[in-house]
N, C-alpha and C. Protein backbone atom coordinates (compact mmCIF):
# COMPACT_ATOMS: atom_id res chain seq x y z
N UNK A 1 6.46 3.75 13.97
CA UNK A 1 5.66 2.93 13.09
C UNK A 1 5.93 3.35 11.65
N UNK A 2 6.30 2.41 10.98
CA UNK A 2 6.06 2.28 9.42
C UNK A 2 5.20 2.19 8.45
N UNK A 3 4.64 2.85 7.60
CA UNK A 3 3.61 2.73 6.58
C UNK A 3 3.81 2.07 5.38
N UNK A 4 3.83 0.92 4.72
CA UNK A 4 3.73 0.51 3.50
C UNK A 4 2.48 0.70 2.37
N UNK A 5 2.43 1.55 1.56
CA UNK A 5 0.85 1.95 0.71
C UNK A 5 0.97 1.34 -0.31
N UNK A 6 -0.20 0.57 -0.84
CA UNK A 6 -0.46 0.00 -1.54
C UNK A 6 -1.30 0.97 -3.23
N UNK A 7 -1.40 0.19 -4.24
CA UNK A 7 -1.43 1.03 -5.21
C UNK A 7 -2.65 1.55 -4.84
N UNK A 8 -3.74 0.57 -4.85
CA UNK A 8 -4.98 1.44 -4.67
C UNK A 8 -5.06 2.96 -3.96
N UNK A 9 -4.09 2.84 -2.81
CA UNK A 9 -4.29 3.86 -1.92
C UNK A 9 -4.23 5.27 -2.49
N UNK A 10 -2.71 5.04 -3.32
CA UNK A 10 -2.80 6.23 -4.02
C UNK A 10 -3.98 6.24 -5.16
N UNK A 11 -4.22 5.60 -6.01
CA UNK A 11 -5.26 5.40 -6.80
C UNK A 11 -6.30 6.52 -6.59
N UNK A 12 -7.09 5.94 -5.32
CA UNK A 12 -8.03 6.35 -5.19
C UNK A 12 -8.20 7.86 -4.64
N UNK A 13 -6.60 7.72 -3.46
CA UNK A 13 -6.63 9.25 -2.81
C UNK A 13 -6.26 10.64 -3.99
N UNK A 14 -5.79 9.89 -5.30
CA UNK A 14 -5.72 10.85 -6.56
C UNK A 14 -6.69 11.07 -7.69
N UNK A 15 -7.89 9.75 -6.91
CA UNK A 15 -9.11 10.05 -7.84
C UNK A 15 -9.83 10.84 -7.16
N UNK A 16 -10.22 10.69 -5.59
CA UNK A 16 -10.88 11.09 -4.39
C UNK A 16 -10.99 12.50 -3.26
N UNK A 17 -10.61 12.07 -2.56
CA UNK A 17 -10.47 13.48 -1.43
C UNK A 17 -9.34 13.61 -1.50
N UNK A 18 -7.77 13.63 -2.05
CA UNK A 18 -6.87 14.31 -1.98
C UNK A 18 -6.20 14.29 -3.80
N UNK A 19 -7.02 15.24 -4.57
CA UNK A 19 -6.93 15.19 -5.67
C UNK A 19 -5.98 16.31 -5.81
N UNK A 20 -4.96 15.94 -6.64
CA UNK A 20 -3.64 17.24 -6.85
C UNK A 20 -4.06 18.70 -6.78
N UNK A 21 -5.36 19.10 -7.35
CA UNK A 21 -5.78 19.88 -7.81
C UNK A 21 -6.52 20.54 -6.43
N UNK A 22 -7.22 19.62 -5.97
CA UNK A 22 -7.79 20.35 -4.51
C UNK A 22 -6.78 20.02 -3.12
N UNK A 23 -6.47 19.39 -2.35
CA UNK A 23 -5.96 18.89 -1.36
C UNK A 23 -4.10 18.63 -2.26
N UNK A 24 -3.30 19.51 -2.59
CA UNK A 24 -2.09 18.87 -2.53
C UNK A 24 -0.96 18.86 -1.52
N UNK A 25 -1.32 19.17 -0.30
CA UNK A 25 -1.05 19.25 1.13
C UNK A 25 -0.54 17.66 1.14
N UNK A 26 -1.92 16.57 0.72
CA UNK A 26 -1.69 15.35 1.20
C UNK A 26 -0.40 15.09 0.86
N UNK A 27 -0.01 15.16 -0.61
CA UNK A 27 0.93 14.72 -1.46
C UNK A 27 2.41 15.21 -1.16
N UNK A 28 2.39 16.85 -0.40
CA UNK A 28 3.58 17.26 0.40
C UNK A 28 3.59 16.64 1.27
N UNK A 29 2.54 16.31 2.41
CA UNK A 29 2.81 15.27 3.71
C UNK A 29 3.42 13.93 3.39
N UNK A 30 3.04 13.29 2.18
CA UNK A 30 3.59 11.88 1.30
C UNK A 30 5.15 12.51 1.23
N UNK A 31 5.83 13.23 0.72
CA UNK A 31 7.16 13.64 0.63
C UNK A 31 7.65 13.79 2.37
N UNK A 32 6.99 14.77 2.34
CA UNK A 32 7.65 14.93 4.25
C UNK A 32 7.64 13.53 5.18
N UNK A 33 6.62 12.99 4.92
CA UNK A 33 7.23 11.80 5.89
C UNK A 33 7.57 10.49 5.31
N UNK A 34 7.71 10.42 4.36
CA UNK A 34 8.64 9.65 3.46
C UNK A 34 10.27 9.89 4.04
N UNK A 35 10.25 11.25 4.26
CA UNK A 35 11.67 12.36 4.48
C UNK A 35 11.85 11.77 6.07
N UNK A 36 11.16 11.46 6.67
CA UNK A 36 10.70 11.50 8.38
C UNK A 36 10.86 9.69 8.54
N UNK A 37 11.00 9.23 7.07
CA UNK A 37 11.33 7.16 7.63
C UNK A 37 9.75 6.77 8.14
N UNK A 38 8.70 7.23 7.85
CA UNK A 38 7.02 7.48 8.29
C UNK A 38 6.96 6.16 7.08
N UNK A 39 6.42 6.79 5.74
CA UNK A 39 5.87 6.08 5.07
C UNK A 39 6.45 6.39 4.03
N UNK A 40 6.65 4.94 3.28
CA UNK A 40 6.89 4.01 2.01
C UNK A 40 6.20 3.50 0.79
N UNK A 41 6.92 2.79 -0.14
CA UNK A 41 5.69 1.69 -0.72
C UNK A 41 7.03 1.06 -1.41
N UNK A 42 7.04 0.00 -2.50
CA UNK A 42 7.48 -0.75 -3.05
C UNK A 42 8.13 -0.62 -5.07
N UNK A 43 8.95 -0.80 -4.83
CA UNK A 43 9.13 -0.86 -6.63
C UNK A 43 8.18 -1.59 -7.37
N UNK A 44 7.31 -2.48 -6.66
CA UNK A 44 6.37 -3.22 -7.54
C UNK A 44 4.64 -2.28 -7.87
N UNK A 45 4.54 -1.65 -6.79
CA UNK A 45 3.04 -0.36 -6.44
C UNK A 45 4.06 0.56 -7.45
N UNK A 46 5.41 1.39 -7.24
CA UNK A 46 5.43 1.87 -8.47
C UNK A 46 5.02 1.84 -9.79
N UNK A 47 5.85 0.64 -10.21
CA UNK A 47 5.24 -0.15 -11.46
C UNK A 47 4.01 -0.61 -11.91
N UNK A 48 2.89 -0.35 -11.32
CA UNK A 48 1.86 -0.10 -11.29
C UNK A 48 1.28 0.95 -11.46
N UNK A 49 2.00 2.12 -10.93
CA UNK A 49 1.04 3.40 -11.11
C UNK A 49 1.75 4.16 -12.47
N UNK A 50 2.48 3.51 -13.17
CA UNK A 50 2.77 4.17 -14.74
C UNK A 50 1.91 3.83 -15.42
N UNK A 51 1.50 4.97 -15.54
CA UNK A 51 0.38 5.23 -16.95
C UNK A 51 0.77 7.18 -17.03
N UNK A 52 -0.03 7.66 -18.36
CA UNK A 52 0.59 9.38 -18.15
C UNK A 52 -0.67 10.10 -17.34
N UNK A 53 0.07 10.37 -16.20
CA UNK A 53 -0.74 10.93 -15.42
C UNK A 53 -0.51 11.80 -14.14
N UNK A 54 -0.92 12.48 -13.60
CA UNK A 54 -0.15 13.04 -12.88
C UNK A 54 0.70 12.44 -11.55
N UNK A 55 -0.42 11.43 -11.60
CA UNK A 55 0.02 10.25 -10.70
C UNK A 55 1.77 9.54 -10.70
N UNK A 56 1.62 9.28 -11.91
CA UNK A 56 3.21 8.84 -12.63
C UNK A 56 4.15 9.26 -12.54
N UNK A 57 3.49 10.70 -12.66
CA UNK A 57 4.91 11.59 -12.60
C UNK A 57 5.32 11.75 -11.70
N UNK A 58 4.61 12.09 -10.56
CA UNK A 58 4.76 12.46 -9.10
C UNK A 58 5.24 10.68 -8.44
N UNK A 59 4.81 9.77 -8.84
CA UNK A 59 5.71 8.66 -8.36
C UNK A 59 7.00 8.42 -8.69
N UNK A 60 7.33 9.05 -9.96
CA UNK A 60 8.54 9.03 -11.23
C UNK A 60 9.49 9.96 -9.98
N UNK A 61 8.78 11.05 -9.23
CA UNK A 61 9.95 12.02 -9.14
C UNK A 61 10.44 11.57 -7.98
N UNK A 62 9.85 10.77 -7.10
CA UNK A 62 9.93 10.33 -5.75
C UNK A 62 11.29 9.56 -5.36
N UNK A 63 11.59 9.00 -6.02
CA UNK A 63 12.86 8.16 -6.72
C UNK A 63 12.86 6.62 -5.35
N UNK A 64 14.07 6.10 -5.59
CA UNK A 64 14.17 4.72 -4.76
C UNK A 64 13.88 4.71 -3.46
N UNK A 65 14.21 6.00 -2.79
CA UNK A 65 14.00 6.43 -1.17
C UNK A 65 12.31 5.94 -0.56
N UNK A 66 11.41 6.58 -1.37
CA UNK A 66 10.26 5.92 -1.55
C UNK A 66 9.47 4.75 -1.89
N UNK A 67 10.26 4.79 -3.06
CA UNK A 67 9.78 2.92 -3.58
C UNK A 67 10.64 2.36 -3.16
N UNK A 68 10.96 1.66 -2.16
CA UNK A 68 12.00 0.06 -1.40
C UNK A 68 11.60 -0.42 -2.72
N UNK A 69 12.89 -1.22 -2.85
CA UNK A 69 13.33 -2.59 -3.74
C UNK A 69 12.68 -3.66 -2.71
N UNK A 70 12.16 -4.52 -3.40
CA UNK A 70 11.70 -5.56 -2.86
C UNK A 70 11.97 -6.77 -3.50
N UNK A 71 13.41 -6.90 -3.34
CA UNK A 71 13.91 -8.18 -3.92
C UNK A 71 15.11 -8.57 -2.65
N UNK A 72 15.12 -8.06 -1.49
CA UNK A 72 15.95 -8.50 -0.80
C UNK A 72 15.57 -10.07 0.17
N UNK A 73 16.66 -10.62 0.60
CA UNK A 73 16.77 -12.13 1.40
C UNK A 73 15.06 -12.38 2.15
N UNK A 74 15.21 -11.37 3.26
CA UNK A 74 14.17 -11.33 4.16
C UNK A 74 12.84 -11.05 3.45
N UNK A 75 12.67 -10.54 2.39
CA UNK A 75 11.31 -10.34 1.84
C UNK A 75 10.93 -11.92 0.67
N UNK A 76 12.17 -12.15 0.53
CA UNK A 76 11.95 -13.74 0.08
C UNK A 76 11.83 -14.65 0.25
N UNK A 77 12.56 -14.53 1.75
CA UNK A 77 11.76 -15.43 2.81
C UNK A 77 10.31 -15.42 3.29
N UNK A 78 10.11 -14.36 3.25
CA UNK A 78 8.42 -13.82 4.03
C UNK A 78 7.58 -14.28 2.88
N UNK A 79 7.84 -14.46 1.28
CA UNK A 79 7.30 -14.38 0.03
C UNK A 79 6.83 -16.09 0.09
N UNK A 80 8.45 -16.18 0.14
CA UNK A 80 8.14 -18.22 0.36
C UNK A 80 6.47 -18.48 1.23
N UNK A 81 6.77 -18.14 2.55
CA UNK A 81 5.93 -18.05 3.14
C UNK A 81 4.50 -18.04 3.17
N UNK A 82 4.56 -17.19 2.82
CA UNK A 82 3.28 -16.36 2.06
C UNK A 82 2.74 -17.34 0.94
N UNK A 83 3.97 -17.45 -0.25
CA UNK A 83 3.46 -18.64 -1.17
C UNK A 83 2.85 -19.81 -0.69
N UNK A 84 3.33 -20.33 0.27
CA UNK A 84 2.68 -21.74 0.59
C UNK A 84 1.43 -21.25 0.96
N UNK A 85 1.30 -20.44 2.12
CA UNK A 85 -0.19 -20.53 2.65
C UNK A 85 -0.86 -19.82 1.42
N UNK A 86 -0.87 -19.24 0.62
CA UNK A 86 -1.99 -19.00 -0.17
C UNK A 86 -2.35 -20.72 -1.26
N UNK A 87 -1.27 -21.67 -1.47
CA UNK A 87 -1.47 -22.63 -2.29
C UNK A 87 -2.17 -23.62 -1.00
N UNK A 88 -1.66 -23.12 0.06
CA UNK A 88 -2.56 -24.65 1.15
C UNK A 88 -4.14 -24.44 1.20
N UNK A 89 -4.19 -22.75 1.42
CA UNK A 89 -5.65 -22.45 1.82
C UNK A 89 -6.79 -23.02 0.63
N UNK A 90 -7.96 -23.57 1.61
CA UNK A 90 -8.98 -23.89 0.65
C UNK A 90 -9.53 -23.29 0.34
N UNK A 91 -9.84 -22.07 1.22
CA UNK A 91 -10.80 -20.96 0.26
C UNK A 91 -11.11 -20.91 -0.70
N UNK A 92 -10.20 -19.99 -1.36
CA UNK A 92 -9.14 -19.50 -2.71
C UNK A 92 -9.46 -20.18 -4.12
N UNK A 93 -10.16 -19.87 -4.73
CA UNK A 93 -10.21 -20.85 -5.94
C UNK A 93 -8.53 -20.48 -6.88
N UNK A 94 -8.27 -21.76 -7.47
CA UNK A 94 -7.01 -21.46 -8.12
C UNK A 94 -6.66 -20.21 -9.03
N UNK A 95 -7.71 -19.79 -9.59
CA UNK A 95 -7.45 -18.72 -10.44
C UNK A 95 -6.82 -17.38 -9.25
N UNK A 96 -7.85 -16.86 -8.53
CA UNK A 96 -7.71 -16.27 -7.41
C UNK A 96 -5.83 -16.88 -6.42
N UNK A 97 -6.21 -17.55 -6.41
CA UNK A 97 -4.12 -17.50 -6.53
C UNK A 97 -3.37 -17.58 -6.79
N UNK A 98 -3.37 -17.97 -8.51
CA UNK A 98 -2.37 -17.85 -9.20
C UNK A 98 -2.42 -15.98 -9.62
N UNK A 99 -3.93 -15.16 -9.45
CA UNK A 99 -3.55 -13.49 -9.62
C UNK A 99 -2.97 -13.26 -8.42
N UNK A 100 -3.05 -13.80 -7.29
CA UNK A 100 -2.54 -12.92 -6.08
C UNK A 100 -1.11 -12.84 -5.92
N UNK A 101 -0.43 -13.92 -6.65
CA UNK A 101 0.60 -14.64 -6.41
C UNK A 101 1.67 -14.16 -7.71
N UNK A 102 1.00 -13.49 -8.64
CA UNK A 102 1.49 -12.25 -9.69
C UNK A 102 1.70 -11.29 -9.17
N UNK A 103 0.98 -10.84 -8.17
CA UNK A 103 -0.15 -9.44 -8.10
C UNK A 103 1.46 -8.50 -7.21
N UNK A 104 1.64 -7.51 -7.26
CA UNK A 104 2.37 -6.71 -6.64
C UNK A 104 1.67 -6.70 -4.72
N UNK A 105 0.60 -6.80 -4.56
CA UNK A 105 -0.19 -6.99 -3.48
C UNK A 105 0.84 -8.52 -2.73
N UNK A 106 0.70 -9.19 -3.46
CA UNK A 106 1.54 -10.20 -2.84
C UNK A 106 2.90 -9.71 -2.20
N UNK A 107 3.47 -8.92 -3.23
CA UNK A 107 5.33 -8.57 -2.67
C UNK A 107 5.26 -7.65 -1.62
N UNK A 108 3.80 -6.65 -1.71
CA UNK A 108 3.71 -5.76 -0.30
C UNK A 108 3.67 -6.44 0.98
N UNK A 109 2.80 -7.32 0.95
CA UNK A 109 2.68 -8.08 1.99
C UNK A 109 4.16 -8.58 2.41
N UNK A 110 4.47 -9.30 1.64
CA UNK A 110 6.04 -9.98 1.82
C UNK A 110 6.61 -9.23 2.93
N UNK A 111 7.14 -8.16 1.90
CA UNK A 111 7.89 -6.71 2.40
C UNK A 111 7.64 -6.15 3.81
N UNK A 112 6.09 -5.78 3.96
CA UNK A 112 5.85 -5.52 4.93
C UNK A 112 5.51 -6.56 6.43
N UNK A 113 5.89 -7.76 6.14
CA UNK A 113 5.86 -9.11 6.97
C UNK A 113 7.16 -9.14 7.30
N UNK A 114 8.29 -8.83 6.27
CA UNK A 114 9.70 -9.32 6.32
C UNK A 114 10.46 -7.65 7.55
N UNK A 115 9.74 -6.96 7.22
CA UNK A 115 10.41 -5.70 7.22
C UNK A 115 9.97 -5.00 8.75
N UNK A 116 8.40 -5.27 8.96
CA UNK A 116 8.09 -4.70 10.08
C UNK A 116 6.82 -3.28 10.20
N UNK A 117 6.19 -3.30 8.95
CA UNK A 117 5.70 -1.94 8.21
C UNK A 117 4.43 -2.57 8.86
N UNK A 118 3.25 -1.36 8.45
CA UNK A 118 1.93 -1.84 8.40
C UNK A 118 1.47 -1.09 7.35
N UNK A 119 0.30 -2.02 6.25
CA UNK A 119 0.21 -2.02 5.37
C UNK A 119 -1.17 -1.28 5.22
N UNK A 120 -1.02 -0.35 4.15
CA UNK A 120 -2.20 1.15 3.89
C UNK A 120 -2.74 0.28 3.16
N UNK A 121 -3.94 0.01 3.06
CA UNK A 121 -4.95 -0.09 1.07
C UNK A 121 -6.77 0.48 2.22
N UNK A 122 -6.99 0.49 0.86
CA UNK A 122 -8.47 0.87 1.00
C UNK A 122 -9.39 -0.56 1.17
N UNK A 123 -8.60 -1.40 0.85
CA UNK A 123 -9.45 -2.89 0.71
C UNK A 123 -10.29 -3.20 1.87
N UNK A 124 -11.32 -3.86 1.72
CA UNK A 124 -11.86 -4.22 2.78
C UNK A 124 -11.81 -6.09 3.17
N UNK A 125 -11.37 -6.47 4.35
CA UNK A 125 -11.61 -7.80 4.75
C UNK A 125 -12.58 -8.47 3.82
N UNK A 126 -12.40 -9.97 3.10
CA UNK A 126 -13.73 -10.44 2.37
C UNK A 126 -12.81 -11.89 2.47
N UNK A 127 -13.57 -12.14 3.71
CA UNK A 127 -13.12 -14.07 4.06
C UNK A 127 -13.89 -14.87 3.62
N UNK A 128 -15.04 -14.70 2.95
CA UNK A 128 -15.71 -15.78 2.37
C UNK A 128 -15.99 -15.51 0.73
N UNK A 129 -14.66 -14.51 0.58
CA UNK A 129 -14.34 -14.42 -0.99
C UNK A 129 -13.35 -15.93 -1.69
N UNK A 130 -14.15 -16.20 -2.88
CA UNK A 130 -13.22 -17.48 -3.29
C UNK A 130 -12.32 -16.99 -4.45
N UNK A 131 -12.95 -15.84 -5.13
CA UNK A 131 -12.42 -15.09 -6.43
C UNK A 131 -11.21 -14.44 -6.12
N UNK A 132 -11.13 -13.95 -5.20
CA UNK A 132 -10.22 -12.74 -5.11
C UNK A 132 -9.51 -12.60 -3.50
N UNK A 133 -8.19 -12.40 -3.57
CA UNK A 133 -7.92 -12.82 -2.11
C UNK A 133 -7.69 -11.32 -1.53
N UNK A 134 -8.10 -10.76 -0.57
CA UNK A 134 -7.86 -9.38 -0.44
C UNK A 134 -6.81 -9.19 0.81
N UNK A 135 -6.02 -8.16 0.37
CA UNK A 135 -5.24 -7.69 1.33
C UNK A 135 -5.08 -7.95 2.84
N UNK A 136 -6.07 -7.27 3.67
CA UNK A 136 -6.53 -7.53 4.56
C UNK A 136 -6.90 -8.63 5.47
N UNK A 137 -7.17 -9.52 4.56
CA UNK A 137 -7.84 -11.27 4.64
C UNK A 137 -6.36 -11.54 4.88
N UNK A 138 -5.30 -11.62 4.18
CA UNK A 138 -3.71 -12.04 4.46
C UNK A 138 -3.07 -11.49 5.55
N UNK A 139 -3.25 -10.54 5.59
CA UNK A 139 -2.68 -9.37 6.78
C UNK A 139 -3.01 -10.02 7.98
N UNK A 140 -4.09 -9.95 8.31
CA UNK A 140 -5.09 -10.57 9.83
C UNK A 140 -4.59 -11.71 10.04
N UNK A 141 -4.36 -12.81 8.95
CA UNK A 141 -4.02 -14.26 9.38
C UNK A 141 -2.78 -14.46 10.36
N UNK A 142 -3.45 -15.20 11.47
CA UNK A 142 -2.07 -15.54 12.57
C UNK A 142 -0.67 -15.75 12.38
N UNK A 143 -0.58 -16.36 11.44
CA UNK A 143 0.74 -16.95 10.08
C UNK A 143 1.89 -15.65 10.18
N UNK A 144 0.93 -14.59 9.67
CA UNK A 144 1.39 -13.17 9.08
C UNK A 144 1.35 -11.86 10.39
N UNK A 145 0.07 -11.71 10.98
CA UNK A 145 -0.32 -11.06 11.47
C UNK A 145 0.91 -9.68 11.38
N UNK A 146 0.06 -8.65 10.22
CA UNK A 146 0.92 -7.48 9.37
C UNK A 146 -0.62 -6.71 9.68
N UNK A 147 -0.05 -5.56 10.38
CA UNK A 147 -1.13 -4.90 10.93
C UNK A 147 -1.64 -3.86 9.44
N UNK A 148 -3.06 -3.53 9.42
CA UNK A 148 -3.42 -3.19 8.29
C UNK A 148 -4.73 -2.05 8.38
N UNK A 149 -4.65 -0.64 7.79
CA UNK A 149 -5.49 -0.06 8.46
C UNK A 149 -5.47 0.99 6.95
N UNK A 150 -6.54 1.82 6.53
CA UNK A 150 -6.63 2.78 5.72
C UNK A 150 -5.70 3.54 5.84
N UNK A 151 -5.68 4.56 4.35
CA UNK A 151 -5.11 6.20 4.95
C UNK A 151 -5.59 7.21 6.04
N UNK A 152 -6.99 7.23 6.06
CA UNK A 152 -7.56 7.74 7.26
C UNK A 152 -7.07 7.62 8.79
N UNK A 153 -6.82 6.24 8.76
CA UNK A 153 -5.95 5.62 10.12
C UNK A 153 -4.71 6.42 10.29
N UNK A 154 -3.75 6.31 9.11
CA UNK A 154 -2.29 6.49 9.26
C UNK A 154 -2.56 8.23 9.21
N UNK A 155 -3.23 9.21 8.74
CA UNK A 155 -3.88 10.05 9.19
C UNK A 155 -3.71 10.89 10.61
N UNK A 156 -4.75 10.13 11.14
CA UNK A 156 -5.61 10.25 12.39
C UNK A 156 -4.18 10.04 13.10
N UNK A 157 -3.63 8.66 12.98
CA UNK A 157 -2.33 8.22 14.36
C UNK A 157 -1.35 9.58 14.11
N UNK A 158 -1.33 9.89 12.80
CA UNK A 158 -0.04 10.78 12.90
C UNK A 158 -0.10 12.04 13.01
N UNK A 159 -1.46 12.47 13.33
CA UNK A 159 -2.44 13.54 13.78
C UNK A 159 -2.12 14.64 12.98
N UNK A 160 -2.52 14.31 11.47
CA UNK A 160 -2.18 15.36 10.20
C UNK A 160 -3.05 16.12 10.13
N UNK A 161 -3.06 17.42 10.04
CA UNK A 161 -4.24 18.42 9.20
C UNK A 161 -3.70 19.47 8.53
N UNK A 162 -4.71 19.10 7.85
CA UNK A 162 -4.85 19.89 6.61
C UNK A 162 -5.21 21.19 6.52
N UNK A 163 -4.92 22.55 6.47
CA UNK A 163 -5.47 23.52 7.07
C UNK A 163 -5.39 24.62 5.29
N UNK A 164 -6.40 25.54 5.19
CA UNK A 164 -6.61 26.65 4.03
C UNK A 164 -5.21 27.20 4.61
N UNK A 165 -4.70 27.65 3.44
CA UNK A 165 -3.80 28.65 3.40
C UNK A 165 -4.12 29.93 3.58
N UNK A 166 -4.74 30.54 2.81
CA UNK A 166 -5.84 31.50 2.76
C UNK A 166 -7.04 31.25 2.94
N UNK A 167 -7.93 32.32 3.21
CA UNK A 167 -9.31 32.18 3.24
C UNK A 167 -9.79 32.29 1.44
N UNK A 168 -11.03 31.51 1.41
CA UNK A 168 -11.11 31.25 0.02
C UNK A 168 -11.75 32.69 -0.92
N UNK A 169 -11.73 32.80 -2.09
CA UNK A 169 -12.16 34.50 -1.91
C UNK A 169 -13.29 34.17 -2.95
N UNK A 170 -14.44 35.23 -2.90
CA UNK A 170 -15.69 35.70 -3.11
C UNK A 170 -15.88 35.66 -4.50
């Protein structure tokens, strides 16, 4: 199984419970199974997480192996795709898909539809959202069906822990 992560994921796991500073275990496991063909993300979630931060840098050093290009045949096909059903669905108010349809969230999906991945974010399902089309809500649809689960999930399946190096001192 393949992991595709979305920006939030890191976002939050560098605002949250795996902050450089406390937990940087997570961020070696992000290298090691990156190394292992495990988990990915996109040149477009790159381009997103530049700002100066530690975040940046540590995406900066990761290089192409990590961020897939997502401009190949099969992800433009899956994109097409994807484009129509977000312009057919009624849900969706237009604003809400002309951002989704910018949005780097869109090319993950693609990618991970075209490619075979399942897709990390923190997002939660929201089907009777008209504003905002969420991850998840695309993922689930029969059309697509791109399996979609937290970091906790990809976690748990790949049965990671985190263990003290030392005991903490007094």
């Amino acid at each position: 199984m393949k992991y595709l992560l979305d920006s939030d994921t890191f976002i939050r796991s560098k605002n949250d419970s795996f902050r450089f500073d406390v937990n940087p275990g997570f961020w070696e496991w992000l290298v090691l199974a990156n190394k292992k063909g495990l988990v990915f993300s996109i040149d477009r979630i790159r381009h997103e997480l530049q700002r100066e931060d530690q975040l940046s840098r540590w995406a900066n050093h990761q290089g192409s192996g990590f961020f897939l290009k997502s401009d190949d045949s099969a992800t433009a096909e899956s994109l097409a795709k994807l484009a129509e059903w977000i312009q057919k669905h009624t849900t969706y108010s237009d604003a809400a898909k002309q951002k989704f349809l910018s949005s780097a969230d869109f090319c993950l999906i693609g990618f991970a539809h075209a490619h075979d991945y399942t897709v990390v974010t923190f997002e939660k399902d929201s089907p009777d959202a008209i504003s905002s089309i969420k991850i998840p809500s695309v993922c689930k649809d029969p059309e697509f069906d791109v399996r979609c689960v937290n970091i906790y999930q990809v976690l748990s399946e790949q049965k990671v822990e985190f263990r003290l190096k030392s005991p903490p001192s007094n």
